[in-house]
Protein backbone atom coordinates (compact mmCIF):
# COMPACT_ATOMS: atom_id res chain seq x y z
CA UNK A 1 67.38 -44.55 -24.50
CA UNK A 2 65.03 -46.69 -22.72
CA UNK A 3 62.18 -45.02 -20.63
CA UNK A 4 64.65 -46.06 -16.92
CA UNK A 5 67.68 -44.41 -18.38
CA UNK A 6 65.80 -41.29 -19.47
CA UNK A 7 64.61 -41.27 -15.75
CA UNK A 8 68.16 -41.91 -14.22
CA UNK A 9 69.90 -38.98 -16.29
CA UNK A 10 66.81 -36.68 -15.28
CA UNK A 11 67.55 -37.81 -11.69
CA UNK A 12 71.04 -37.25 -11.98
CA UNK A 13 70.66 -34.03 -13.14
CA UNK A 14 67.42 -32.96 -10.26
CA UNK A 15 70.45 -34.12 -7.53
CA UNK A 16 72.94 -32.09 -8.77
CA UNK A 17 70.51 -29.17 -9.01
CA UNK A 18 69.23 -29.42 -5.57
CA UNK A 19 72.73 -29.93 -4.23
CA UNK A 20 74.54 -26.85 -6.23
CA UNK A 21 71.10 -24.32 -6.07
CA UNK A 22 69.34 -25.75 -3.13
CA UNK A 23 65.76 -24.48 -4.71
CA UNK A 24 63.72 -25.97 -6.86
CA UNK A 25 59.56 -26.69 -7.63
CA UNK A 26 57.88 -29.38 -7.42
CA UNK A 27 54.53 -30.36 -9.26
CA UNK A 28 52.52 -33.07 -10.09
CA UNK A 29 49.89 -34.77 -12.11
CA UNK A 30 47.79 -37.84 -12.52
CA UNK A 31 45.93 -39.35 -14.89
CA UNK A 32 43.97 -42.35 -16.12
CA UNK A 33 44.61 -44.38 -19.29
CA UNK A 34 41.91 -46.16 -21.53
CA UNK A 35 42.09 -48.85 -19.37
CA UNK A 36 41.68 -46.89 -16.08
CA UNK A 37 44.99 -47.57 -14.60
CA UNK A 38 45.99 -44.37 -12.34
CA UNK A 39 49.42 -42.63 -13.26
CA UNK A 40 50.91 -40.06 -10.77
CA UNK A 41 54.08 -37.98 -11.86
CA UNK A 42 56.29 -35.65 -10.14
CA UNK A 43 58.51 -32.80 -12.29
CA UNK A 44 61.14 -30.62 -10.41
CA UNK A 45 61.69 -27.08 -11.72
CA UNK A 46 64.73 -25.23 -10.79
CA UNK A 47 67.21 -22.54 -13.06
CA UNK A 48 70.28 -23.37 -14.02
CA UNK A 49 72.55 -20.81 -15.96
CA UNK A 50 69.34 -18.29 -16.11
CA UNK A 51 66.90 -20.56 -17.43
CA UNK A 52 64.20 -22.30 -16.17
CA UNK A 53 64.54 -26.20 -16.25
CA UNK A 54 61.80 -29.22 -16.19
CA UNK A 55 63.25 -32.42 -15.80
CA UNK A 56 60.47 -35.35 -15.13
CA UNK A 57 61.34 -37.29 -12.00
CA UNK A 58 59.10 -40.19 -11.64
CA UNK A 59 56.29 -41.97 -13.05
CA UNK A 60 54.43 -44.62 -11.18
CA UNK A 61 50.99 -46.46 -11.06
CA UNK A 62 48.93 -44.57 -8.33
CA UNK A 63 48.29 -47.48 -5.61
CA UNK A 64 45.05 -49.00 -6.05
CA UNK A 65 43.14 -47.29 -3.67
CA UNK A 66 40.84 -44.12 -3.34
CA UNK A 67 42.68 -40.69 -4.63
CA UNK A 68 42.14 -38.99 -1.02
CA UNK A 69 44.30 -36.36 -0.35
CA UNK A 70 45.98 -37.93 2.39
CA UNK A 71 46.50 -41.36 -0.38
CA UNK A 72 47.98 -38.85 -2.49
CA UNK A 73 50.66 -37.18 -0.53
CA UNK A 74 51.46 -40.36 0.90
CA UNK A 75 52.28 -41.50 -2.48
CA UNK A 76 54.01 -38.59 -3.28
CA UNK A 77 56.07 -38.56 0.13
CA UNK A 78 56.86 -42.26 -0.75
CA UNK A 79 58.16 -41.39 -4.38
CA UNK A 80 60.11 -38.23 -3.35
CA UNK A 81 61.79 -40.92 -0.26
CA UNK A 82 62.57 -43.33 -3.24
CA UNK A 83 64.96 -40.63 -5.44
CA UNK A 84 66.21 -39.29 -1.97
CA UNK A 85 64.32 -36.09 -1.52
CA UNK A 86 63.57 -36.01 2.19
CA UNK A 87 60.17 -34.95 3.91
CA UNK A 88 61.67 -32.10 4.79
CA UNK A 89 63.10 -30.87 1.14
CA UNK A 90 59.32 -31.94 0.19
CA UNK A 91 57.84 -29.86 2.48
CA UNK A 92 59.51 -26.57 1.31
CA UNK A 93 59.83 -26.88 -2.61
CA UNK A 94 55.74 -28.86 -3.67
CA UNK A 95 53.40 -26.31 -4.66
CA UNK A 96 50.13 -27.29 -5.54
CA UNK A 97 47.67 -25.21 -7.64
């Protein structure tokens, strides 16, 4: 399964979630490779039959541009807009740490 299929089944599976439990987490990470291109991912967490899922939504190269706070969650809001999680959703299921 290529690395866009893997992605579209997690996605799949992140909609249905969110549309049969309604909660879920959200987290993030980024990172650099040995070539110092910036990564940023977002995984959703939710339960489903008693147990706790992770299912990777997106990965994407981090815009070049400083890693401000306010870069970031634009980044994030933009990501979260592409797989059709609204501001809103956002807003109530990222926790940061």
């Amino acid at each position: 399964m290529t690395s866009a299929n893997w992605l579209k089944a997690n996605l799949a599976e992140v909609q249905k979630a969110i549309a049969d439990y309604g909660l879920f987490g959200m987290t993030s990470d980024m990172w650099s490779d040995i070539k110092n291109r910036h990564y940023i991912s977002i995984t959703i967490h939710f339960v489903k039959e008693a147990q706790m899922v992770s299912r990777v939504l997106t990965v994407h190269q981090f815009p070049e541009q400083s890693k401000t706070g306010e870069n970031i969650r634009e980044c994030l809001v933009n990501l979260c807009s592409e797989v059709g999680i609204s501001l809103d959703v956002l807003m109530k299921n990222f926790f940061c740490d």
